[in-house]
C-alpha atoms as a PDB file:
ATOM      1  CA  UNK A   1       0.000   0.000   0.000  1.00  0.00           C
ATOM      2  CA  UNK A   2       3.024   2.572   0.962  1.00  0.00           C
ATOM      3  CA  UNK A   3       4.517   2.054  -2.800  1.00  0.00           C
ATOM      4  CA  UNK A   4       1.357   2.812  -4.543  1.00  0.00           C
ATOM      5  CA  UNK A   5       1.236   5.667  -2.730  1.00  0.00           C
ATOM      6  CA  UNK A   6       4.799   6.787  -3.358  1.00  0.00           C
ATOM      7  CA  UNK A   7       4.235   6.055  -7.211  1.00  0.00           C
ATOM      8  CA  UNK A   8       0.598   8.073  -7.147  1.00  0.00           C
ATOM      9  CA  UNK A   9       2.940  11.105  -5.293  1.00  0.00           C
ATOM     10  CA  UNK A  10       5.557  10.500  -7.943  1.00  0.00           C
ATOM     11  CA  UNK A  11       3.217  10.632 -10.745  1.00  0.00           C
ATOM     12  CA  UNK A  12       1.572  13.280  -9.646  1.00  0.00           C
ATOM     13  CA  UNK A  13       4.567  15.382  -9.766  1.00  0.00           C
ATOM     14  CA  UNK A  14       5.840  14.446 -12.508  1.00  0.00           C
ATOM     15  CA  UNK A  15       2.265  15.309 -13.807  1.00  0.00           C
ATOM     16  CA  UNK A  16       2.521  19.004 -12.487  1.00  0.00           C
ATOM     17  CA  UNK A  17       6.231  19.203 -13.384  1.00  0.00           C
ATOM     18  CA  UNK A  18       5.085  18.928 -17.163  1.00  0.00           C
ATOM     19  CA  UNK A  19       2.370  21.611 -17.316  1.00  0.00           C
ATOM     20  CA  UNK A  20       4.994  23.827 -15.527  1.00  0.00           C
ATOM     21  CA  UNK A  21       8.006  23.357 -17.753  1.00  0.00           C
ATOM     22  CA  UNK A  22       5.529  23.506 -21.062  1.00  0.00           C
ATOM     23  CA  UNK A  23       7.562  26.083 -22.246  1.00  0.00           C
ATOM     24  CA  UNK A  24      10.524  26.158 -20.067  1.00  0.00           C
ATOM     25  CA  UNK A  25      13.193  27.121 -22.463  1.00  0.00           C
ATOM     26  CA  UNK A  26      10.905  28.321 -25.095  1.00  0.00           C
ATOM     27  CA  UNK A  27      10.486  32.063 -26.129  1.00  0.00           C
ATOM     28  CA  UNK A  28       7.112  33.125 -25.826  1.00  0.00           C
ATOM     29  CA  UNK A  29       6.256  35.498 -29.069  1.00  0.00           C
ATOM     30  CA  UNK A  30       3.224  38.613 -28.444  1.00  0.00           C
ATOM     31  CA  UNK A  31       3.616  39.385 -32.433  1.00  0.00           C
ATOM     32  CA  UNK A  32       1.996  42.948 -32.012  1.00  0.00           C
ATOM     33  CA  UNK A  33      -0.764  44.397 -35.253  1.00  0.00           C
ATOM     34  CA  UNK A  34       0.808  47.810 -35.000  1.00  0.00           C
ATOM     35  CA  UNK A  35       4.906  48.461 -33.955  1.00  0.00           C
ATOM     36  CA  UNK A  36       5.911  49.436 -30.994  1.00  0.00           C
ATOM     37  CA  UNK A  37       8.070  53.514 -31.475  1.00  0.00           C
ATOM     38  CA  UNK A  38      10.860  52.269 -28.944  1.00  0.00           C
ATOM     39  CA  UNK A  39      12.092  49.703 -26.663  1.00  0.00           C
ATOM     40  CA  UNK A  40       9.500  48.692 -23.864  1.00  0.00           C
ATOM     41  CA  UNK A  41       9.873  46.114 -20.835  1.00  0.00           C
ATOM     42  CA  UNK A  42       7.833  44.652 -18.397  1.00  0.00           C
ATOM     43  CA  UNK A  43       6.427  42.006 -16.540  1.00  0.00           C
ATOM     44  CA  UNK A  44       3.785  39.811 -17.528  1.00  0.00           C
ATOM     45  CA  UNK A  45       2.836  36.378 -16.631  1.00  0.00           C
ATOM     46  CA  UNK A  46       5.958  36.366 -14.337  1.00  0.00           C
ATOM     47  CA  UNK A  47       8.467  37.066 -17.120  1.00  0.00           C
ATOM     48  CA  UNK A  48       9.833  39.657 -18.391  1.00  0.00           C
ATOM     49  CA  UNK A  49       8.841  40.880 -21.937  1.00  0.00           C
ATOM     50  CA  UNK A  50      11.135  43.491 -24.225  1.00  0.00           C
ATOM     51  CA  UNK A  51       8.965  44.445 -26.908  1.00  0.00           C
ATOM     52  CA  UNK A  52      10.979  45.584 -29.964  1.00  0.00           C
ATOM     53  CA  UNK A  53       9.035  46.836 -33.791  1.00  0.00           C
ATOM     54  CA  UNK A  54       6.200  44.233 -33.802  1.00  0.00           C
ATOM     55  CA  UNK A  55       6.967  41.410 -31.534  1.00  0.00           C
ATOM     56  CA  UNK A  56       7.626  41.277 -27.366  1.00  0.00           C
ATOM     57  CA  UNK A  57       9.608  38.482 -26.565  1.00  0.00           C
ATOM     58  CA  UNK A  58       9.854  36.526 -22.934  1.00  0.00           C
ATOM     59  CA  UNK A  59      13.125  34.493 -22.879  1.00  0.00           C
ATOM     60  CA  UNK A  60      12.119  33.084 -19.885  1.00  0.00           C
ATOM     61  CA  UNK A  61       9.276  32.212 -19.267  1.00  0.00           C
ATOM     62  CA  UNK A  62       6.939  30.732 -16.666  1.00  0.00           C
ATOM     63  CA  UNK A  63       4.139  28.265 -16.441  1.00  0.00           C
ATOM     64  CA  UNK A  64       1.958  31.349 -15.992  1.00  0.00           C
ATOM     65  CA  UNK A  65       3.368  33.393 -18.904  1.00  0.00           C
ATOM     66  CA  UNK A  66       1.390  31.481 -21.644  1.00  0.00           C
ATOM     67  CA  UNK A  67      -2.195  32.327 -20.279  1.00  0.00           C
ATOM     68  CA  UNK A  68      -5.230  34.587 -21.355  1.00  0.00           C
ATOM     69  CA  UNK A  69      -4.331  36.689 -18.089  1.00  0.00           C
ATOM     70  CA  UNK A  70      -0.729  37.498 -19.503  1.00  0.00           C
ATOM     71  CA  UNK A  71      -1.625  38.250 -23.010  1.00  0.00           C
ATOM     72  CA  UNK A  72      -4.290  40.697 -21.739  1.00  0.00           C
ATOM     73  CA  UNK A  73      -1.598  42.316 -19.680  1.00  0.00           C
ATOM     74  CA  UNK A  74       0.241  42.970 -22.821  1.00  0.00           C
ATOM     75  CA  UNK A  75      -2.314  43.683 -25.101  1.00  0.00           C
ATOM     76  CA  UNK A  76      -3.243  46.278 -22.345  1.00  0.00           C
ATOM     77  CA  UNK A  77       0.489  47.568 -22.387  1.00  0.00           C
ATOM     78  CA  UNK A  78       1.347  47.841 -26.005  1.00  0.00           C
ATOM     79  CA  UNK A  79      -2.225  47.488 -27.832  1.00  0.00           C
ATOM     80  CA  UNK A  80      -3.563  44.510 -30.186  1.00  0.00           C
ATOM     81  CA  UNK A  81      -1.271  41.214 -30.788  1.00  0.00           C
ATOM     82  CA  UNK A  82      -1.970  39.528 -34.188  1.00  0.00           C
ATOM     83  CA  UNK A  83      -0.608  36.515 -32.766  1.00  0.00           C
ATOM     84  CA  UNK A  84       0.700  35.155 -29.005  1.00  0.00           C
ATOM     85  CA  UNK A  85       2.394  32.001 -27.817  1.00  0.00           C
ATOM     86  CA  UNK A  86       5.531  29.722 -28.303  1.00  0.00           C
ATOM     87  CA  UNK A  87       7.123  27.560 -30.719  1.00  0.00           C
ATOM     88  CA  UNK A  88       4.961  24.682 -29.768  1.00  0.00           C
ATOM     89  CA  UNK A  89       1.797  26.071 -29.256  1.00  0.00           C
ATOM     90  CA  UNK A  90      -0.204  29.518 -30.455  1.00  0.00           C
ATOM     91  CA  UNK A  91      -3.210  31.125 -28.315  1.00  0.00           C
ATOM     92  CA  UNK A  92      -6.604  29.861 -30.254  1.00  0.00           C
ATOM     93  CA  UNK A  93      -8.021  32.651 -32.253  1.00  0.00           C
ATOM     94  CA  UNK A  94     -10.906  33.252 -29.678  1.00  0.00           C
ATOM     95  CA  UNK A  95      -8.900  33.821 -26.529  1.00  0.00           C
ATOM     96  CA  UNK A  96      -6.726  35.845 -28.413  1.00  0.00           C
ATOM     97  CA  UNK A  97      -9.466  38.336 -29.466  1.00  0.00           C
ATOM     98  CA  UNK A  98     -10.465  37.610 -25.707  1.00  0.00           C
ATOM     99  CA  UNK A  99      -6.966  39.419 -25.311  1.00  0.00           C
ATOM    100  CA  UNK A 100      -7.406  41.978 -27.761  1.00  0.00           C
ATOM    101  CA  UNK A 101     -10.612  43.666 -26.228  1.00  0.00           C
ATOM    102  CA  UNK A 102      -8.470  44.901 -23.327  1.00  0.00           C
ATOM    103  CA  UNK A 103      -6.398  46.912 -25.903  1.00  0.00           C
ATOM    104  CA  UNK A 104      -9.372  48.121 -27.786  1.00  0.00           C
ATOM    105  CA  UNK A 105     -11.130  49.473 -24.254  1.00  0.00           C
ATOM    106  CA  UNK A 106      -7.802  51.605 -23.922  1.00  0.00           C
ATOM    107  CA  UNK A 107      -7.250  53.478 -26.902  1.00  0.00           C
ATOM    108  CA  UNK A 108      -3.014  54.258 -27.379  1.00  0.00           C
ATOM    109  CA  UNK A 109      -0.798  52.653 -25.500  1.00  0.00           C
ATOM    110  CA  UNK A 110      -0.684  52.749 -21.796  1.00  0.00           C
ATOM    111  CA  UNK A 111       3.134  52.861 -22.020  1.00  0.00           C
ATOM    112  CA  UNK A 112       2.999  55.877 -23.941  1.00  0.00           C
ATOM    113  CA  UNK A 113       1.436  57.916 -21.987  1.00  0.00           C
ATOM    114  CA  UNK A 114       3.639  57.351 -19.034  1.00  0.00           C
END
């Protein structure tokens, strides 16, 4: 009884170990519709993101980077993404336009005006 316990713990683990490194080592991509007019960072979805022309890029990223909440926090930022995610996997067309109507409620950048 105590091993199939220590394999369910061990599975489990390895279970949540796998959603968390999803795209540990990957680049996450915010490929913006309209160019950014200068170098921006910040923080979203516990990475950091330097947006550059039309695309912010997060080197290193965290389970919570890829998410509806971090694209929003972008979107919000630097205004409407045409595309966001990683090299394995791109937010579906309806979350993304889930995304985009926080840019479109705040017309210009929030960035720029600071």
């Amino acid at each position: 009884m105590k091993l199939q316990t220590l394999a369910a713990a061990c599975a489990a683990i390895v279970t949540l170990s796998a959603g968390s490194a999803a795209f540990a080592g990957d680049t996450v991509t915010a490929k913006l519709q309209q160019p950014v007019a200068e170098k921006t960072k910040f923080i979203a979805g516990g990475a950091m993101f330097v947006c550059e022309a039309d695309a912010c890029l997060a080197q290193a990223p965290t389970s919570q980077t890829f998410s509806t909440a971090a694209c929003k926090t972008i979107a919000g930022k630097v205004g409407p993404l045409a595309s966001f995610g990683g090299d394995r996997k791109q937010l579906e067309a309806d979350r993304l336009g889930d995304c985009n109507s926080v840019a479109a409620a705040r017309p210009g950048s929030q960035l720029a005006k600071q």
